[in-house]
C-alpha atoms as a PDB file:
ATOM      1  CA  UNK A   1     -46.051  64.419 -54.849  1.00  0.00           C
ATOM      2  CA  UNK A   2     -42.562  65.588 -55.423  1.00  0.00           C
ATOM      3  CA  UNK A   3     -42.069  66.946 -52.325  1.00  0.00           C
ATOM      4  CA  UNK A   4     -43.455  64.532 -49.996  1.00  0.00           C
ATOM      5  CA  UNK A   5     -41.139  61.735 -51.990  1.00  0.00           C
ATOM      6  CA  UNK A   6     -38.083  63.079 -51.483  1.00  0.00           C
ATOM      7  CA  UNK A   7     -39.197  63.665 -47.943  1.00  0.00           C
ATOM      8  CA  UNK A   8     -39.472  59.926 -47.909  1.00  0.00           C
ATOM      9  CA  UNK A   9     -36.210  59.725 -49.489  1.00  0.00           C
ATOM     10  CA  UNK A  10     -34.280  61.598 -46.895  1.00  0.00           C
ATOM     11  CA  UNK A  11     -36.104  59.491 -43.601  1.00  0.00           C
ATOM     12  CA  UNK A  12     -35.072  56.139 -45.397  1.00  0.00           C
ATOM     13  CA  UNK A  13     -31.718  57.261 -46.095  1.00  0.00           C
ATOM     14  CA  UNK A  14     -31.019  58.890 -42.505  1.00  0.00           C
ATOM     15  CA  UNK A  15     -32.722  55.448 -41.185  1.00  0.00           C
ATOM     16  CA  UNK A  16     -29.831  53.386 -43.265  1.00  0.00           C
ATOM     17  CA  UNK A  17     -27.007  55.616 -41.979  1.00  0.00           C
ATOM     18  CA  UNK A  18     -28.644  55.435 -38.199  1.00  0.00           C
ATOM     19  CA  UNK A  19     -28.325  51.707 -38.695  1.00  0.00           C
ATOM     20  CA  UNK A  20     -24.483  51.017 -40.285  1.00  0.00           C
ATOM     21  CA  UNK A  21     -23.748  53.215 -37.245  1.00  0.00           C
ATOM     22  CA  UNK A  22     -25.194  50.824 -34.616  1.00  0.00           C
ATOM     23  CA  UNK A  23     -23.778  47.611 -36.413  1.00  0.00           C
ATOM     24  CA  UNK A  24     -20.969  46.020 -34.757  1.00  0.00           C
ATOM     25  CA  UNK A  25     -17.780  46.947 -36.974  1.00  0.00           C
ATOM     26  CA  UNK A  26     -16.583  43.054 -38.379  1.00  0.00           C
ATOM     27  CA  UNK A  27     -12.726  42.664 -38.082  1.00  0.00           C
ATOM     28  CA  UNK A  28     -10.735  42.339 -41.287  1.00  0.00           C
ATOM     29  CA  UNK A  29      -8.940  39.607 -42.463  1.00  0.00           C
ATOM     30  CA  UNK A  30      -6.021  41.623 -41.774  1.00  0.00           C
ATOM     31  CA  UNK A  31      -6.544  42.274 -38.346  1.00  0.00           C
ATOM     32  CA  UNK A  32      -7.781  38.956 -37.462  1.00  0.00           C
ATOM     33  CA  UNK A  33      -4.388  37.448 -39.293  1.00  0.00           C
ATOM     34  CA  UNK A  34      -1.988  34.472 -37.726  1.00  0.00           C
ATOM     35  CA  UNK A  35       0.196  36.421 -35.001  1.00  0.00           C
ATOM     36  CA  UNK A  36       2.548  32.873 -35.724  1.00  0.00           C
ATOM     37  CA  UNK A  37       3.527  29.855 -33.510  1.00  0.00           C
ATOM     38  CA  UNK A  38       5.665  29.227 -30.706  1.00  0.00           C
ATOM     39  CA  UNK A  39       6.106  26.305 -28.457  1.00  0.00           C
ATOM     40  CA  UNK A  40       7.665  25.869 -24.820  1.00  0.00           C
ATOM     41  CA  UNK A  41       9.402  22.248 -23.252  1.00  0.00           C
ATOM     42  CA  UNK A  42      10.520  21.504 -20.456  1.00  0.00           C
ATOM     43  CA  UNK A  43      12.000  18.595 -18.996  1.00  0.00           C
ATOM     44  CA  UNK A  44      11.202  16.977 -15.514  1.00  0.00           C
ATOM     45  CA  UNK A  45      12.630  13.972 -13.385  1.00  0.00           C
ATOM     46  CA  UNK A  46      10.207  13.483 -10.166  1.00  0.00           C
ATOM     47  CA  UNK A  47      11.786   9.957  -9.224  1.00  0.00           C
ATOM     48  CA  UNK A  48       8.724   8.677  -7.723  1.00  0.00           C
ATOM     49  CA  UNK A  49       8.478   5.073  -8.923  1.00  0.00           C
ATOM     50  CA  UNK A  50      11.356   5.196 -11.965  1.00  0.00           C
ATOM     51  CA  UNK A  51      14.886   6.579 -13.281  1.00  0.00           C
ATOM     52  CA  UNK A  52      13.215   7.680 -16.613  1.00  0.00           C
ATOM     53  CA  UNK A  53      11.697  11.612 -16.705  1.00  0.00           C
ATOM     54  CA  UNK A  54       8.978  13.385 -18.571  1.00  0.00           C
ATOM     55  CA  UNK A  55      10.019  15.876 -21.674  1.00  0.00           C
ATOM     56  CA  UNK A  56       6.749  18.384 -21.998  1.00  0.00           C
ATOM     57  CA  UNK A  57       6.039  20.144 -25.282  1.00  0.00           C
ATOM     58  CA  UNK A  58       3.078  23.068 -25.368  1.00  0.00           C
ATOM     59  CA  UNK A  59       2.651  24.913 -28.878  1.00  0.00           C
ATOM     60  CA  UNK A  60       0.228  27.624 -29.674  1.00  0.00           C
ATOM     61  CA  UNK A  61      -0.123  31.218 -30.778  1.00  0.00           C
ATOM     62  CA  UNK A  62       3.053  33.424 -30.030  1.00  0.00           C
ATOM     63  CA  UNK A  63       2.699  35.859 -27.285  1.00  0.00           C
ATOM     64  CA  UNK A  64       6.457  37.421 -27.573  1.00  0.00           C
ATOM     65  CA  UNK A  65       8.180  34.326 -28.213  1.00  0.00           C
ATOM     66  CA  UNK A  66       6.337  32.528 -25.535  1.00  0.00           C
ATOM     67  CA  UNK A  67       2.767  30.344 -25.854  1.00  0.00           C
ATOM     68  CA  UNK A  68       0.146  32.065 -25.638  1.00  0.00           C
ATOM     69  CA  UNK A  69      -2.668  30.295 -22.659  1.00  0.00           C
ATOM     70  CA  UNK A  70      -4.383  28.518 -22.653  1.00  0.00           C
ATOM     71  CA  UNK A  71      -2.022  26.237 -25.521  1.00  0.00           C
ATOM     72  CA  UNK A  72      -3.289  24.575 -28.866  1.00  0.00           C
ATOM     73  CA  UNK A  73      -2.260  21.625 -28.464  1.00  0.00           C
ATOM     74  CA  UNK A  74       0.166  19.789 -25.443  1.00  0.00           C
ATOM     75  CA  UNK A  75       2.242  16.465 -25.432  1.00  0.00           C
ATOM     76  CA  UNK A  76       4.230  14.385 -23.367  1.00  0.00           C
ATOM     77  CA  UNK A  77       7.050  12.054 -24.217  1.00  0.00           C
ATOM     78  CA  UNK A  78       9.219   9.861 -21.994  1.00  0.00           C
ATOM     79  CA  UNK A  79      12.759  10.520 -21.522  1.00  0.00           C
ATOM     80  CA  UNK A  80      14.261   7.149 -21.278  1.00  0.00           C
ATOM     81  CA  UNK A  81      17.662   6.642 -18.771  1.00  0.00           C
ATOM     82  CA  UNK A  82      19.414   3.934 -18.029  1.00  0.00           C
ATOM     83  CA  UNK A  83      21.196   2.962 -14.580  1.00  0.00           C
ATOM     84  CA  UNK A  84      25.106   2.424 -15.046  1.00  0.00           C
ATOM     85  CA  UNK A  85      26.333   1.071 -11.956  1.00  0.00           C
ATOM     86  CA  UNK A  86      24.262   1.252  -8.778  1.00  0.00           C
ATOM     87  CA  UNK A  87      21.602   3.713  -8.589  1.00  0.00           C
ATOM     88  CA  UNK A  88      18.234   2.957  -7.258  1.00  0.00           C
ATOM     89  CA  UNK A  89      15.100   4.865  -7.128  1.00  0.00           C
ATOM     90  CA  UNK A  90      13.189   4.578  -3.797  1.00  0.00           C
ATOM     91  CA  UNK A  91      10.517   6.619  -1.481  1.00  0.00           C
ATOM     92  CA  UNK A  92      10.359   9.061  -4.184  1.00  0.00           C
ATOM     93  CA  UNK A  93      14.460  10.010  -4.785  1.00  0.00           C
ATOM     94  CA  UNK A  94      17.335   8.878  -6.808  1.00  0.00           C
ATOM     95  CA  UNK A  95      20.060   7.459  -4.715  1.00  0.00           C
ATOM     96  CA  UNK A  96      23.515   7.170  -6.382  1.00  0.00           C
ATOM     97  CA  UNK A  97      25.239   4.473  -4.413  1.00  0.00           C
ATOM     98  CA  UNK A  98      28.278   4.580  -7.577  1.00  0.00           C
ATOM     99  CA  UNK A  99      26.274   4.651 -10.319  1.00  0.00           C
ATOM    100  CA  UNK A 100      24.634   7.312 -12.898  1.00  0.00           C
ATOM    101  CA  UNK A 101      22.167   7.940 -14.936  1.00  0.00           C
ATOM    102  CA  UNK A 102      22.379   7.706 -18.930  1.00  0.00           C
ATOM    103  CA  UNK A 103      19.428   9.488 -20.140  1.00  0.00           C
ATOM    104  CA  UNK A 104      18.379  10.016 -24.418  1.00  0.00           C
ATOM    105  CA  UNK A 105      16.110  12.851 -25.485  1.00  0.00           C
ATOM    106  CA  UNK A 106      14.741  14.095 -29.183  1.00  0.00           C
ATOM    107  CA  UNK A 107      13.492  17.394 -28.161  1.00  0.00           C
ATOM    108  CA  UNK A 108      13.428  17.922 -31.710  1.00  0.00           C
ATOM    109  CA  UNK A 109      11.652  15.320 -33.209  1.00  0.00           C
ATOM    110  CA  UNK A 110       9.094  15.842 -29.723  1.00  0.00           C
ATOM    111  CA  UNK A 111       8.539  19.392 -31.289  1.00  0.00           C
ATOM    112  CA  UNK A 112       7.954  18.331 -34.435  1.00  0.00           C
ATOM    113  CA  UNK A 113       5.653  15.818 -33.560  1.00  0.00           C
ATOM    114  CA  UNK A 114       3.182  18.094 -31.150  1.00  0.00           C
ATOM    115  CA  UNK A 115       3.059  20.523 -33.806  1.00  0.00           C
ATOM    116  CA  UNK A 116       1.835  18.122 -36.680  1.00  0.00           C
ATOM    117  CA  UNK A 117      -0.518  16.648 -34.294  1.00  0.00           C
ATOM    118  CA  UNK A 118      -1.569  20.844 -33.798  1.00  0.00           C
ATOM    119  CA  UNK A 119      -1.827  21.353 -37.069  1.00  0.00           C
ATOM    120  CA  UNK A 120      -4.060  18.260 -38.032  1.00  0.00           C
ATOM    121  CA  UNK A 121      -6.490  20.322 -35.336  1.00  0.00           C
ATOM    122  CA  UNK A 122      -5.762  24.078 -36.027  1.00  0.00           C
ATOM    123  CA  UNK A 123      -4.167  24.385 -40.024  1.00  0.00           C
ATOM    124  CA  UNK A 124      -1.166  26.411 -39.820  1.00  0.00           C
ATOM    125  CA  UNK A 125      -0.151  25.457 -36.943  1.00  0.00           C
ATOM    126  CA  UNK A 126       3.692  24.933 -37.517  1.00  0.00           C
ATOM    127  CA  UNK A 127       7.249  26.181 -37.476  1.00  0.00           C
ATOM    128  CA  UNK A 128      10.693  24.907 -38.567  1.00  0.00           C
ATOM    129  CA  UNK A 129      12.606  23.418 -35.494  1.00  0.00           C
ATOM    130  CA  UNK A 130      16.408  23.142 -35.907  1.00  0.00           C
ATOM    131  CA  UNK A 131      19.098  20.787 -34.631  1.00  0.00           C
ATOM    132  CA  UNK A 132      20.240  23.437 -32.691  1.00  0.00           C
ATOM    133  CA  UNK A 133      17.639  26.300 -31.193  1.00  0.00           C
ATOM    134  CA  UNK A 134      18.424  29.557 -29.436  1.00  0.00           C
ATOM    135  CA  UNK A 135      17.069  30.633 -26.308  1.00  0.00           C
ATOM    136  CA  UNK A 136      16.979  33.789 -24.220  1.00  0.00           C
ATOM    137  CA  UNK A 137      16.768  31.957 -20.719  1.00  0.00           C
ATOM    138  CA  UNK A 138      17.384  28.229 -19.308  1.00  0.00           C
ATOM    139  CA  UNK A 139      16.801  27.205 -15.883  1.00  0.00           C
ATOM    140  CA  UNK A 140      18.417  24.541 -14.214  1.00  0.00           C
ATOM    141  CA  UNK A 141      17.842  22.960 -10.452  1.00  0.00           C
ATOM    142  CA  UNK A 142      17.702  20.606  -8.478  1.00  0.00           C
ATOM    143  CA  UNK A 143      17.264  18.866  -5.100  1.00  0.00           C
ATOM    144  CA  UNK A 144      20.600  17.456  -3.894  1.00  0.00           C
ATOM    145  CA  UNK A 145      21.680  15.563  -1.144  1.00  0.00           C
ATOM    146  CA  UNK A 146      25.041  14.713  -0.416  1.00  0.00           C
ATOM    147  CA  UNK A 147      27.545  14.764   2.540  1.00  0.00           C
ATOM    148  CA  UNK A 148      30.942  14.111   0.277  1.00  0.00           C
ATOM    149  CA  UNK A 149      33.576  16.817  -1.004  1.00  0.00           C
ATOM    150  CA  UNK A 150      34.524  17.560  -4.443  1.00  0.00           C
ATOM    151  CA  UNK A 151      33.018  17.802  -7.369  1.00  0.00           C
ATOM    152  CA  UNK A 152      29.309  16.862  -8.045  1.00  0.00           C
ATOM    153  CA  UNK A 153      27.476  16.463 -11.103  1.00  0.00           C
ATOM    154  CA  UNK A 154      23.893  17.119 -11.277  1.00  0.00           C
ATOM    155  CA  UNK A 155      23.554  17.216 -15.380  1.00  0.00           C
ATOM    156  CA  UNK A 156      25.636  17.069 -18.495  1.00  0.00           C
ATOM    157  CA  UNK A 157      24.658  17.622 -21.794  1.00  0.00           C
ATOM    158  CA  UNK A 158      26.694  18.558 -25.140  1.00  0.00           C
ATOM    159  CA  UNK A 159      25.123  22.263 -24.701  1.00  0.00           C
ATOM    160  CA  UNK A 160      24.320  22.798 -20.478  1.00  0.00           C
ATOM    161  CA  UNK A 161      26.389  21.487 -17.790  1.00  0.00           C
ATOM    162  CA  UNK A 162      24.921  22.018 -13.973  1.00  0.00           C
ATOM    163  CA  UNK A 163      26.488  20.425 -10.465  1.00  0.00           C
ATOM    164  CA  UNK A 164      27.951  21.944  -7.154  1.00  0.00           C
ATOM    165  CA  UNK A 165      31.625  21.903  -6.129  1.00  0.00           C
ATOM    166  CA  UNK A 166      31.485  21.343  -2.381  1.00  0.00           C
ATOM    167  CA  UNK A 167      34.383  21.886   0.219  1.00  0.00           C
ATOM    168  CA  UNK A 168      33.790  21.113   3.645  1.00  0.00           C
ATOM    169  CA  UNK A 169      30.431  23.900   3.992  1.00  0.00           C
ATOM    170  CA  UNK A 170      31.340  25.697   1.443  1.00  0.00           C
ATOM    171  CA  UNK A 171      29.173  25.499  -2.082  1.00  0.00           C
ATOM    172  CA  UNK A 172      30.276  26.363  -5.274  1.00  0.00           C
ATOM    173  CA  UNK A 173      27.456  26.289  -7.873  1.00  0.00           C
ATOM    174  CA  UNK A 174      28.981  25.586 -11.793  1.00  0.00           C
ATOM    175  CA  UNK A 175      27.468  26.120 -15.172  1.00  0.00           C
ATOM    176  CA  UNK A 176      28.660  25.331 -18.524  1.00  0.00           C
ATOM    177  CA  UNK A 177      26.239  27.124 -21.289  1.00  0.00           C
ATOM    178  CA  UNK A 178      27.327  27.153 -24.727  1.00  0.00           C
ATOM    179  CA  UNK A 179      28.534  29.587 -26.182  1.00  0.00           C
ATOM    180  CA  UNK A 180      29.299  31.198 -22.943  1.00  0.00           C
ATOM    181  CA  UNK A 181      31.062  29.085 -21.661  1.00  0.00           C
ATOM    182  CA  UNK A 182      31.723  27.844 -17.375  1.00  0.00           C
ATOM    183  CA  UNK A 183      29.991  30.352 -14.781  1.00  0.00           C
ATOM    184  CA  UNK A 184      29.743  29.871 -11.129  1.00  0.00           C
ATOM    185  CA  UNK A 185      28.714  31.284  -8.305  1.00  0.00           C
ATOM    186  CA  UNK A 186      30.454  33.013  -5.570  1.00  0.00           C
ATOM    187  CA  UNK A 187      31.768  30.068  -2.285  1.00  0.00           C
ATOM    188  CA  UNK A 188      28.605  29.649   0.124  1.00  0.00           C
ATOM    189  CA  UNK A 189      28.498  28.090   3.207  1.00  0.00           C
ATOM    190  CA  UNK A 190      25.572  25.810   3.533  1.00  0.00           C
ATOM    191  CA  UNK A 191      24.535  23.928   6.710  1.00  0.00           C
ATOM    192  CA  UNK A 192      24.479  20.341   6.693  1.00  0.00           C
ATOM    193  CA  UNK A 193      20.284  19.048   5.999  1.00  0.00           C
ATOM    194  CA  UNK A 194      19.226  16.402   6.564  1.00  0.00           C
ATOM    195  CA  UNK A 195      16.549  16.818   3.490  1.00  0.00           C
ATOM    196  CA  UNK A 196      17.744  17.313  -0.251  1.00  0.00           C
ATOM    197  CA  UNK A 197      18.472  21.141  -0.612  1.00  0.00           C
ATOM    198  CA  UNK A 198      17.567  23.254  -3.857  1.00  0.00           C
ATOM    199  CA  UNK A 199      19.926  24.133  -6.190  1.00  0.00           C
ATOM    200  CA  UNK A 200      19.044  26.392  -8.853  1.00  0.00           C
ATOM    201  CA  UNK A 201      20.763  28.338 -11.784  1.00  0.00           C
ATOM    202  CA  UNK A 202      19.146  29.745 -14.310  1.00  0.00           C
ATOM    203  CA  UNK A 203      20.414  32.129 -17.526  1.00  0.00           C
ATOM    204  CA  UNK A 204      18.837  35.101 -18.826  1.00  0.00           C
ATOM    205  CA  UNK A 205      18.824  37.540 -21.244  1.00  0.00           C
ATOM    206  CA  UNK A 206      16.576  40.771 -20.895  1.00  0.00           C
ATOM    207  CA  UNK A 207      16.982  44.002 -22.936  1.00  0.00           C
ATOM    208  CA  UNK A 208      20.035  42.530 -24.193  1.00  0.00           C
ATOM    209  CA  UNK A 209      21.985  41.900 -21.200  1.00  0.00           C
ATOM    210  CA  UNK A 210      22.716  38.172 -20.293  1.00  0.00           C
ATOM    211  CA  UNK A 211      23.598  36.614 -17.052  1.00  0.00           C
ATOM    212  CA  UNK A 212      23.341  33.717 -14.244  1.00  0.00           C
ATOM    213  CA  UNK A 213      21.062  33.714 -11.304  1.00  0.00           C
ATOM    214  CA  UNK A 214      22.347  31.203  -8.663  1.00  0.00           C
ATOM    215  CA  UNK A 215      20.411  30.209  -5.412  1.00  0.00           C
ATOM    216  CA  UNK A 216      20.777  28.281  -2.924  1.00  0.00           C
ATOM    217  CA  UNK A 217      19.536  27.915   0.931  1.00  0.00           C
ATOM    218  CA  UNK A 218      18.892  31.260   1.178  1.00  0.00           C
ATOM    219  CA  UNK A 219      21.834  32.619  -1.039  1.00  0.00           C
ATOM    220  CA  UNK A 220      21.566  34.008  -3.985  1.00  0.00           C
ATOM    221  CA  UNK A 221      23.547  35.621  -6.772  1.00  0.00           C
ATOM    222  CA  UNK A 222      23.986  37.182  -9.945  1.00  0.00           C
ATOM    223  CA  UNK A 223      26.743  37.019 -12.108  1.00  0.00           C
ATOM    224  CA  UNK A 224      26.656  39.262 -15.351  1.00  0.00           C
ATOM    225  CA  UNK A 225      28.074  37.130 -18.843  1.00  0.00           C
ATOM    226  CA  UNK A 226      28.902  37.587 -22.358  1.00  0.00           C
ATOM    227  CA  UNK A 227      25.398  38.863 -23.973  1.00  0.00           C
ATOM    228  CA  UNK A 228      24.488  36.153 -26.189  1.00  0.00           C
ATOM    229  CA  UNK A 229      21.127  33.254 -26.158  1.00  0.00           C
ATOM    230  CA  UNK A 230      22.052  30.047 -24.383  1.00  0.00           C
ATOM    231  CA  UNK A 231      22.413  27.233 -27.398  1.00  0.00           C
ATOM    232  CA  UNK A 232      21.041  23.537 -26.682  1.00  0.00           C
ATOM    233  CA  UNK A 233      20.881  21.365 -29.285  1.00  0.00           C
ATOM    234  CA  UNK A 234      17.156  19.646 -29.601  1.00  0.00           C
ATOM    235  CA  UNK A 235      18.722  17.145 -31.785  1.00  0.00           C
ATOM    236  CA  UNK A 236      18.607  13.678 -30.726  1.00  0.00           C
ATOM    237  CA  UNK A 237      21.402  13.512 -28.039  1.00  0.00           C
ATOM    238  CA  UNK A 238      22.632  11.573 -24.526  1.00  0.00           C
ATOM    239  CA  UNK A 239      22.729  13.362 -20.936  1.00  0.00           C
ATOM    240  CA  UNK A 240      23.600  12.448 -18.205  1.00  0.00           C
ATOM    241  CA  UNK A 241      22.918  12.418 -14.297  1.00  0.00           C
ATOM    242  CA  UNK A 242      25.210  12.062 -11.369  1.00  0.00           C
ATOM    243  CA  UNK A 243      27.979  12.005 -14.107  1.00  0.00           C
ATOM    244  CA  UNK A 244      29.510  15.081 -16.458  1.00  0.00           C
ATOM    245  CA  UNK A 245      32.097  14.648 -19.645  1.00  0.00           C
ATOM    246  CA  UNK A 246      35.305  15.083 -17.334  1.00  0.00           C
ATOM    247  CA  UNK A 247      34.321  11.521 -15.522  1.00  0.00           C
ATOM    248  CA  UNK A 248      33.138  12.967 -11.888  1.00  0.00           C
ATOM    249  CA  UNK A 249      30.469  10.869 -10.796  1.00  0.00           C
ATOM    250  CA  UNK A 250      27.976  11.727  -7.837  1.00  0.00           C
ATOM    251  CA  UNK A 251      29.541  10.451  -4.521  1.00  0.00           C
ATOM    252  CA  UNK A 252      27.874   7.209  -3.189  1.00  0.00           C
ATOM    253  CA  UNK A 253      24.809   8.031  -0.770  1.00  0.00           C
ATOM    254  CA  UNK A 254      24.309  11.013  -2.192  1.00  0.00           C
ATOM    255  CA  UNK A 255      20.568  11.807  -3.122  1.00  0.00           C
ATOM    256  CA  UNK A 256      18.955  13.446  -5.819  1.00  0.00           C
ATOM    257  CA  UNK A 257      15.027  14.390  -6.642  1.00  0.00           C
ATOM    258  CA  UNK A 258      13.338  17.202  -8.618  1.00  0.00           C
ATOM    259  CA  UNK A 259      15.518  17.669 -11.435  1.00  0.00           C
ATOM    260  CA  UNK A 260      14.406  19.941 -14.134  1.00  0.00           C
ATOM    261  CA  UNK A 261      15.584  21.606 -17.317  1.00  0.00           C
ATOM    262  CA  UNK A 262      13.398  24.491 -18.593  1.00  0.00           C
ATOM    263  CA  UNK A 263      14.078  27.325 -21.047  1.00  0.00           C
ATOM    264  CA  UNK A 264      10.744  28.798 -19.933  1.00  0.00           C
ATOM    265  CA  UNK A 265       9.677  30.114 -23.041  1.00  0.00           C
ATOM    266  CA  UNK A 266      12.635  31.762 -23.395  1.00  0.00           C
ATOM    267  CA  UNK A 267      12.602  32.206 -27.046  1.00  0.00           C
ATOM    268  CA  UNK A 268      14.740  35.223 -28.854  1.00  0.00           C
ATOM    269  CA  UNK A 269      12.251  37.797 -30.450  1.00  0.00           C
END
């Protein structure tokens, strides 16, 4: 009876060992723990039927400073402007006949808000925003047209300045980020259009080195700057369009549509 018990003994206990080997292996709390929070906004001015524009705020799990897809939770928030002078919005563009556009944003208080609405839906979903956030990229453009000289302001803000300084065919794109300070590109010559041309800058750190990519009807540039993330303050603040802090204003007839400001996820790690 001995014998053919602990025979018994030894198929039962093979049979439990055969079957914690076939179980799936459940993930610890440790591996499954909160990889953190990031968010991404972006800021967009379409002109279709108004002067104001559309601030965008997507939060979620951090992929490497950037949201991971699909987001947690998404908002939108208007970003009110108001016309001084003569600018009127019609078959889908600004045009500045004299005037500007004085724009307020709270990019701050717009984080803030879409990730206390997140975490009412997913707990833990948070993270302290300051007045002033870091970023390792920030892209700028626009559609511009204009057929004046000089100087022309596309955007203005206390941390990112973006227009084009235009003599005769020539095209000079200019950048203020803080801290860096003014970039711009190299002269181009850019035929006359008769449709709103692109104008696009756009700053970026990777592995440490920081610079400005500049394009523009088929030009494009690079121009290498001090290494250091681009600082905007998300802080409630005023920017402007058509106009920068030195007094240029956009010349009149000149036309503007597709404006966007966008640090594309561009968080440090």
């Amino acid at each position: 009876m001995s014998a053919i018990f602990l025979h018994r003994f030894r198929c039962l206990w093979m049979l439990i060992l055969l079957a914690g080997l076939l179980l799936p292996t459940m993930p610890s709390t440790v591996q499954a723990a909160d990889p953190g929070y990031a968010y991404h906004w972006r800021i967009d001015f379409d002109f279709d039927t108004e002067a104001n524009g559309l601030l965008t705020v997507d939060v979620g799990y951090n992929d490497d400073g950037a949201v991971r897809q699909p987001a947690l939770h998404s908002q939108r928030f208007p970003v009110r402007c108001q016309r001084v002078g003569n600018v009127k919005i019609d078959g889908g563009v600004a045009k500045f006949l004299g005037g500007y556009l004085q724009c307020g944003v709270d990019i701050k208080g717009a984080i803030d808000q879409t990730f206390a609405e997140c975490n009412a839906l997913y707990p833990g979903c948070t993270l302290a925003i300051g007045a002033v956030e870091q970023y390792k990229s920030m892209k700028m453009a626009a559609d511009l047209f204009t057929t004046a000289s000089g100087v022309t302001p596309l955007f203005a803000h206390t941390s990112l300045t973006y227009g084009v300084d235009i003599s005769g065919s020539m095209h000079t794109l200019q950048t203020q980020v803080a801290p860096i300070g003014n970039v711009n590109s190299s002269p181009w010559a850019v035929a006359p259009s008769p449709t709103p041309e692109r104008y696009v800058a756009r700053y970026v750190c990777a592995g440490g080195d920081c610079g400005i990519h500049f394009a523009v009807a088929g030009n494009a540039e690079y121009i290498d700057t001090a290494d250091a993330p681009a600082d905007m303050v998300t802080a409630p603040s005023t920017f402007y369009i058509g106009h920068d802090f030195a007094g240029n204003t956009l010349a009149a007839g000149s036309i503007v549509d597709n404006l966007i400001v966008d640090p594309g996820n561009g968080l440090p790690e």
